[in-house]
N, C-alpha and C. Protein backbone atom coordinates (compact mmCIF):
# COMPACT_ATOMS: atom_id res chain seq x y z
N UNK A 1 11.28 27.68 -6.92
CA UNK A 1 12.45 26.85 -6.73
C UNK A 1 12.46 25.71 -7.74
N UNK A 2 11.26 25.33 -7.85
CA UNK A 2 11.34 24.11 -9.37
C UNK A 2 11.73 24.29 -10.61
N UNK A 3 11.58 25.69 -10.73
CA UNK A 3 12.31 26.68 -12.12
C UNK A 3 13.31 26.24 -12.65
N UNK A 4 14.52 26.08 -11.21
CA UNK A 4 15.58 25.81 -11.02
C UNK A 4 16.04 24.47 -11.58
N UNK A 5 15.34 23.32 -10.70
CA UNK A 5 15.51 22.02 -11.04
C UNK A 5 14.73 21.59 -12.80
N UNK A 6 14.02 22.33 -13.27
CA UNK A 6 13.41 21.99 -14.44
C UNK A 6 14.42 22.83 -15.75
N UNK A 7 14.77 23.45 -15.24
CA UNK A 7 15.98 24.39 -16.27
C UNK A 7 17.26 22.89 -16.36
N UNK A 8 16.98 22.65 -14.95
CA UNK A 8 18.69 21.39 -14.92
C UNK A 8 18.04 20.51 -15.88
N UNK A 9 16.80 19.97 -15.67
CA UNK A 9 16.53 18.85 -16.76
C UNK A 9 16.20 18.94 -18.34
N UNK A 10 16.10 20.17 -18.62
CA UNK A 10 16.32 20.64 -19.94
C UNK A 10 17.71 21.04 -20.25
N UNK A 11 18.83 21.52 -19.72
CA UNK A 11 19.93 21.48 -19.98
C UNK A 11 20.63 20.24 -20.29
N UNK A 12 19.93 19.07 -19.38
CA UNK A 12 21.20 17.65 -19.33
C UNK A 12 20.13 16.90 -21.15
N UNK A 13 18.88 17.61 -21.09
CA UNK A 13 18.16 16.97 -22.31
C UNK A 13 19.34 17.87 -23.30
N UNK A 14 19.22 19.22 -23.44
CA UNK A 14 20.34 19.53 -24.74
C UNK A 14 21.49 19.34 -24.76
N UNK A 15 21.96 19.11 -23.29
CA UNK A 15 23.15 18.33 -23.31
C UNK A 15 23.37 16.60 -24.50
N UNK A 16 22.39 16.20 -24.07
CA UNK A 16 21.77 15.05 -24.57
C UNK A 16 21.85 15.05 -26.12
N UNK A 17 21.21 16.33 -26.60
CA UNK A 17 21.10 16.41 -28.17
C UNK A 17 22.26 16.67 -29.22
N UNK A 18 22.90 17.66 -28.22
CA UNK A 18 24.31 18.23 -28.86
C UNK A 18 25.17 16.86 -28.66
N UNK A 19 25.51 15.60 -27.88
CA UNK A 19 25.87 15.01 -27.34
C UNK A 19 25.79 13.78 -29.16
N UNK A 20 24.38 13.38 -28.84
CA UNK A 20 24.19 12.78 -30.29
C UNK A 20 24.51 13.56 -31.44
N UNK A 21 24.20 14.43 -31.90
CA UNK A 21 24.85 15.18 -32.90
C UNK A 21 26.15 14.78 -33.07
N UNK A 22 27.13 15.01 -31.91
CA UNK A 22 28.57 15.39 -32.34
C UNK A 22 29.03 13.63 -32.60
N UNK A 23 28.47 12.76 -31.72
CA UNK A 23 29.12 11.25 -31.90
C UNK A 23 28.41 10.78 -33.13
N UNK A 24 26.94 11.47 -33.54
CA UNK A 24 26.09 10.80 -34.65
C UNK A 24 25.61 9.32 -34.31
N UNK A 25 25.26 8.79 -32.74
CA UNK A 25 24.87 7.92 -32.09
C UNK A 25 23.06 7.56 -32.88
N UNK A 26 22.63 6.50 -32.62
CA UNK A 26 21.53 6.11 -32.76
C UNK A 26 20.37 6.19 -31.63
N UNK A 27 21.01 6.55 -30.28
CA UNK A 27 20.48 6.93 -28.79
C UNK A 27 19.40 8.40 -29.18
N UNK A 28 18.60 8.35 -28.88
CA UNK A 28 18.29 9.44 -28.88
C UNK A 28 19.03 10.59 -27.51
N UNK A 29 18.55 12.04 -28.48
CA UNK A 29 19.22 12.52 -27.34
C UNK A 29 18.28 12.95 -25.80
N UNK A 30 17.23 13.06 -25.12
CA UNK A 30 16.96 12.70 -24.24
C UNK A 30 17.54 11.84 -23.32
N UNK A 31 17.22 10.13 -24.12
CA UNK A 31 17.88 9.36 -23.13
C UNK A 31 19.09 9.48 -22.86
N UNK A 32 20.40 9.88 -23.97
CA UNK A 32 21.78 10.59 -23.37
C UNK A 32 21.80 11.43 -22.47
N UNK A 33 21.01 12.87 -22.40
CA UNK A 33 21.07 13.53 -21.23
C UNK A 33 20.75 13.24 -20.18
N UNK A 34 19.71 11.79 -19.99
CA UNK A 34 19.32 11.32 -18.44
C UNK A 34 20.06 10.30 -18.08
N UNK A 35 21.28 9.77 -18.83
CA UNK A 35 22.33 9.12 -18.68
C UNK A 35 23.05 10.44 -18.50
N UNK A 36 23.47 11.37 -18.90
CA UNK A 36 24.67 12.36 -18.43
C UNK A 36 23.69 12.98 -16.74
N UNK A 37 22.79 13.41 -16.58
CA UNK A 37 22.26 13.73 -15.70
C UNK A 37 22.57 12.28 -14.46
N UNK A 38 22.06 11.37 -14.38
CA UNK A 38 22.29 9.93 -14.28
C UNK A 38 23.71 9.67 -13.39
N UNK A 39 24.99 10.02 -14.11
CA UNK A 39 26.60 10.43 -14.03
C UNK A 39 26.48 11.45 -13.06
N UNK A 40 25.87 12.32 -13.41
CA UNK A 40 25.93 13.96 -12.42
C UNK A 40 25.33 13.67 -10.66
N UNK A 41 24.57 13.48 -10.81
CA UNK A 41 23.88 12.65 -9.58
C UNK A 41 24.69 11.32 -8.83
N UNK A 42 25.44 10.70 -9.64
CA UNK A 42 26.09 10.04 -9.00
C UNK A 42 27.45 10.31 -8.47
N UNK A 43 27.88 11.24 -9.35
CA UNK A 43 29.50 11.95 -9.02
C UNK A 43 28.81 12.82 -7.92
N UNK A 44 27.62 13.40 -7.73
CA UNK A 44 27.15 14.59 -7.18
C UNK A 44 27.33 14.17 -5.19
N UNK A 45 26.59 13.00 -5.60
CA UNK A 45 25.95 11.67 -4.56
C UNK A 45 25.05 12.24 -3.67
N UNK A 46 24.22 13.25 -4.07
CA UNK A 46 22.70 13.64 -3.84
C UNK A 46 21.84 14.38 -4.65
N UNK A 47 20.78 14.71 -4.55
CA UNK A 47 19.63 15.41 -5.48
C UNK A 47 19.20 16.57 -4.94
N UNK A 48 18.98 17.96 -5.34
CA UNK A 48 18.69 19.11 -4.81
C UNK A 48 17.45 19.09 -5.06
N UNK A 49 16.90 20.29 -4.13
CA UNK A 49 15.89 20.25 -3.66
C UNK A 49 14.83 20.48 -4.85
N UNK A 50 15.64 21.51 -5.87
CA UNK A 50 14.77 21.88 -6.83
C UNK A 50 14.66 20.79 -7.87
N UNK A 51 15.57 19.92 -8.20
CA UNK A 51 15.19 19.08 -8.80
C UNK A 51 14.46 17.74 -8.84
N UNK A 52 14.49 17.58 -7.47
CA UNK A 52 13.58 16.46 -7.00
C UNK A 52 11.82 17.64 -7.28
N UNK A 53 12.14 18.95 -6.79
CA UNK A 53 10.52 19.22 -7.02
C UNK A 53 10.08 19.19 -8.37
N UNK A 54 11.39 19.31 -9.42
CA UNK A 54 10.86 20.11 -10.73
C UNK A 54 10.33 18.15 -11.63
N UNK A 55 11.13 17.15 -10.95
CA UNK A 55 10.50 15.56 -11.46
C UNK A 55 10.01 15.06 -10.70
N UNK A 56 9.58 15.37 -9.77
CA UNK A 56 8.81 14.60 -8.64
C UNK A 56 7.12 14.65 -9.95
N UNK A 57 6.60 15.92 -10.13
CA UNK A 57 5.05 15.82 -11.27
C UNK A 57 5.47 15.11 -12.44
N UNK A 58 6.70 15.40 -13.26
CA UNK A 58 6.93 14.37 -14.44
C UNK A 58 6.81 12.96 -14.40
N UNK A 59 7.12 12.30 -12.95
CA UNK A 59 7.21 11.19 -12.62
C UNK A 59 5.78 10.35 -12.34
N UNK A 60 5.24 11.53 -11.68
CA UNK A 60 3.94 11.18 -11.04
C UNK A 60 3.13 10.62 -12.44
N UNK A 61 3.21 11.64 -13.24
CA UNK A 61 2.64 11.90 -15.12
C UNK A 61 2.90 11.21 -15.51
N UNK A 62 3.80 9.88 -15.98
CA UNK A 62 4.75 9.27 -16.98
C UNK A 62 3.80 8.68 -17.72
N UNK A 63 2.50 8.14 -17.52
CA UNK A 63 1.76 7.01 -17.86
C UNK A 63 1.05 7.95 -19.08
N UNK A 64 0.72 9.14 -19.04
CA UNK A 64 0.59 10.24 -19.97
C UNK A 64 1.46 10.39 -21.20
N UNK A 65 3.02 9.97 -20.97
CA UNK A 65 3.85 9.55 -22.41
C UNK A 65 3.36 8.58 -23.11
N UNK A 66 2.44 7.77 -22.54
CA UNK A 66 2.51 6.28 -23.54
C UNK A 66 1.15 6.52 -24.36
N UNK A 67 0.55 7.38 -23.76
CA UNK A 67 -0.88 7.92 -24.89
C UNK A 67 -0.60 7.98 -26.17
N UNK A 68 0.63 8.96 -26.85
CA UNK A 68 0.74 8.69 -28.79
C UNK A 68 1.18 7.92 -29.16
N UNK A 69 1.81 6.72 -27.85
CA UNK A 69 1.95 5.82 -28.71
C UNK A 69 0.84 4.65 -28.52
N UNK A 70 -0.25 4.54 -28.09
CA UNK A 70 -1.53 3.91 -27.98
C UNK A 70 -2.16 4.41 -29.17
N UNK A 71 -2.10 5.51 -29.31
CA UNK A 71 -2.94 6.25 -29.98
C UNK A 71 -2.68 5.61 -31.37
N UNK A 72 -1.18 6.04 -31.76
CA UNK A 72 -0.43 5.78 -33.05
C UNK A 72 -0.86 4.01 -33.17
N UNK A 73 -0.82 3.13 -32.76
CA UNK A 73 -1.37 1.65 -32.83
C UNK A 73 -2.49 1.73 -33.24
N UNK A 74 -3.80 2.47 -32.58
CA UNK A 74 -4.90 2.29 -32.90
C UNK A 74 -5.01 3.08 -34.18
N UNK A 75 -4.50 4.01 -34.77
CA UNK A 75 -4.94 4.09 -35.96
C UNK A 75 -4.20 3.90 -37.02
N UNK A 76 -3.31 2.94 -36.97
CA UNK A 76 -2.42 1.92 -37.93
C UNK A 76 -3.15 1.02 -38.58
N UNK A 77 -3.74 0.52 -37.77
CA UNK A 77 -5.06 -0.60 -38.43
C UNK A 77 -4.32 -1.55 -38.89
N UNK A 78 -5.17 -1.76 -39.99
CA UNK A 78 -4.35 -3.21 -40.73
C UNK A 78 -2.90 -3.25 -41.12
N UNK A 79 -2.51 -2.16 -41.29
CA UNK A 79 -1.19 -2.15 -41.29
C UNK A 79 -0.41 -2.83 -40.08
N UNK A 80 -0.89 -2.76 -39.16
CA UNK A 80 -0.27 -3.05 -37.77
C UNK A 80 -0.51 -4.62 -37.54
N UNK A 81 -1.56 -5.59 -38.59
CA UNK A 81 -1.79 -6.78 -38.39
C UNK A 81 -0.79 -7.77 -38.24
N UNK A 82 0.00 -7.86 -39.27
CA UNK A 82 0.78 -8.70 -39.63
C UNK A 82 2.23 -8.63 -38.46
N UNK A 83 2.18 -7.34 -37.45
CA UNK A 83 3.31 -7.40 -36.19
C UNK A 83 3.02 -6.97 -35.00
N UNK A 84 1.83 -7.93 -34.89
CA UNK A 84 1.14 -8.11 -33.03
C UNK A 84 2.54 -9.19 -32.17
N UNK A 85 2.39 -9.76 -32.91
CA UNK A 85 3.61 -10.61 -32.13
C UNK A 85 4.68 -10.42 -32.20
N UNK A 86 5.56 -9.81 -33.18
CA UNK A 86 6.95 -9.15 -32.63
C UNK A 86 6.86 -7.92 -31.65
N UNK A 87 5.38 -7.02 -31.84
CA UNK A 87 5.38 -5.88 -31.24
C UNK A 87 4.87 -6.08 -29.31
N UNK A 88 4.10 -7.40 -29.07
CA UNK A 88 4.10 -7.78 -27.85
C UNK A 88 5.42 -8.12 -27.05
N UNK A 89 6.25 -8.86 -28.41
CA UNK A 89 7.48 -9.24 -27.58
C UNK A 89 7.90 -8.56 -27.32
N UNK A 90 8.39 -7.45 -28.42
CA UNK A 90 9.32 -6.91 -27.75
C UNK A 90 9.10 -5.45 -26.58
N UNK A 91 7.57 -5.77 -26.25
CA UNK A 91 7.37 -4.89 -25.31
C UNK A 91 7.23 -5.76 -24.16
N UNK A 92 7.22 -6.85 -24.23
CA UNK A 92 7.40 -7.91 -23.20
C UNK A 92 8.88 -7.66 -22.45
N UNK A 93 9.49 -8.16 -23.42
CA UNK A 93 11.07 -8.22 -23.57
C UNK A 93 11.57 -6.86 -22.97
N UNK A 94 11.56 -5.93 -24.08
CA UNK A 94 12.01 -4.38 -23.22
C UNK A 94 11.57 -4.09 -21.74
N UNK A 95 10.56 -4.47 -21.37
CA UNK A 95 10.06 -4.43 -20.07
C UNK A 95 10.85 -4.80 -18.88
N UNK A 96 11.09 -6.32 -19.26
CA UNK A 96 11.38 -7.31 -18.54
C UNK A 96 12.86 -6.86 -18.54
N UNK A 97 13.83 -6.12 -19.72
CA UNK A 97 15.17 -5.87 -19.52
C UNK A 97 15.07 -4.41 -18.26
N UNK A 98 14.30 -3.85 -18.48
CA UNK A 98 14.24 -2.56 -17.85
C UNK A 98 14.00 -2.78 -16.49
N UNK A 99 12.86 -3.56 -16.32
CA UNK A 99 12.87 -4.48 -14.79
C UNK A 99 14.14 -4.78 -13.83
N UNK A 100 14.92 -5.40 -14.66
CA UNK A 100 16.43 -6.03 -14.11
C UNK A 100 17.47 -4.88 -14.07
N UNK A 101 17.40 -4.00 -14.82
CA UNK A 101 17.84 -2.81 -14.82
C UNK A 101 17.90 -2.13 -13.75
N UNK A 102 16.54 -1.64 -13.84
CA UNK A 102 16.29 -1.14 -12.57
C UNK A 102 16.76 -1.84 -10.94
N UNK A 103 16.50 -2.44 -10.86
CA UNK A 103 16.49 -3.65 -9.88
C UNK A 103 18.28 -3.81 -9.52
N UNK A 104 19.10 -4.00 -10.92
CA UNK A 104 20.68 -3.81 -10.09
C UNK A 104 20.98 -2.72 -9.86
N UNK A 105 20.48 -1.46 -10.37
CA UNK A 105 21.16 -0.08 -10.70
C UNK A 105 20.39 0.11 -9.13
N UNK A 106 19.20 -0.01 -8.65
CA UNK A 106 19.04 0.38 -7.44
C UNK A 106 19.67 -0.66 -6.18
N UNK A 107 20.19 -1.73 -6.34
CA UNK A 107 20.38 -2.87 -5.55
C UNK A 107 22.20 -1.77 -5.15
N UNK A 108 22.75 -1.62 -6.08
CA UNK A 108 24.27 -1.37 -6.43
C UNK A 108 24.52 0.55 -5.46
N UNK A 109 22.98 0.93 -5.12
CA UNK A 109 23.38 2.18 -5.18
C UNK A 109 22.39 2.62 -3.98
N UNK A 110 21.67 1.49 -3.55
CA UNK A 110 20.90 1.76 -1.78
C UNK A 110 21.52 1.01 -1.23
N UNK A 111 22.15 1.50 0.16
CA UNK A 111 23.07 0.18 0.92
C UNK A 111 22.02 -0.69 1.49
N UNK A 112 22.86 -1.45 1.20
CA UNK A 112 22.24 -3.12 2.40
C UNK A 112 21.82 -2.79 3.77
N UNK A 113 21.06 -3.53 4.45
CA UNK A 113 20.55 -2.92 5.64
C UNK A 113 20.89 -4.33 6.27
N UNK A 114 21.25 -4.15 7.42
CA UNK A 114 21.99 -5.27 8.22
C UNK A 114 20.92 -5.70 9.48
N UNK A 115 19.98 -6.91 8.93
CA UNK A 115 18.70 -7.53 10.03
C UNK A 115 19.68 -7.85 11.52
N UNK A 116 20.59 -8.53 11.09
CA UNK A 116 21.39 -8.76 12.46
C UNK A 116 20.98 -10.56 11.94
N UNK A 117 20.62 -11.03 10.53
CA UNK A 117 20.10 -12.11 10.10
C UNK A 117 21.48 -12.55 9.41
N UNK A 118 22.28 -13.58 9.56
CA UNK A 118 23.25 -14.11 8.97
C UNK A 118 22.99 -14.96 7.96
């Protein structure tokens, strides 16, 4: 059954690619297809079964994406000296936007729960 849901997330990824191609965007195309996927889910206004199974392990994994780019730092070397501090910020920064991100996009789209607290 995850077959299913992992075929959807490679479709909304070439969706994604063909997507940049045709506008010639600077987005990569991944992140377009999990923004068109993103749209689909929300026009949908639930998640099937197979696709919650086929990202439920990708999700679990994610911390496994950031390995080539650890990797790629450590063997930059001196090259990499001279932009420790733009490269903290702006992983500071990107963080901290993605944080707030997250945070309205889920605030806007789990209802409020009513304490009976005025």
């Amino acid at each position: 059954m995850w077959l299913k849901g992992f075929a959807c997330l490679l479709l909304f990824q070439c969706l994604g690619e063909i997507l940049k191609l045709a506008l010639g965007v600077l987005v990569p195309g991944p992140v377009l297809g999990m923004f068109l996927l993103f749209a689909f889910l929300v026009v949908r206004g639930e998640m099937s079964d197979s696709l919650q199974q086929a990202s439920t392990p990708l999700i679990q994994n994610l911390a496994l994406l950031f390995v080539p780019t650890t990797v790629g730092i450590f063997f930059l070397g001196a090259d990499f000296d001279g932009q420790w501090t733009a490269f903290i910020l702006t992983s500071f920064v990107g963080t901290l936007i993605a944080l707030i991100v997250v945070g309205l996009v889920l605030r806007a789209i789990i209802p409020a729960e009513d304490d009976g607290h005025a």
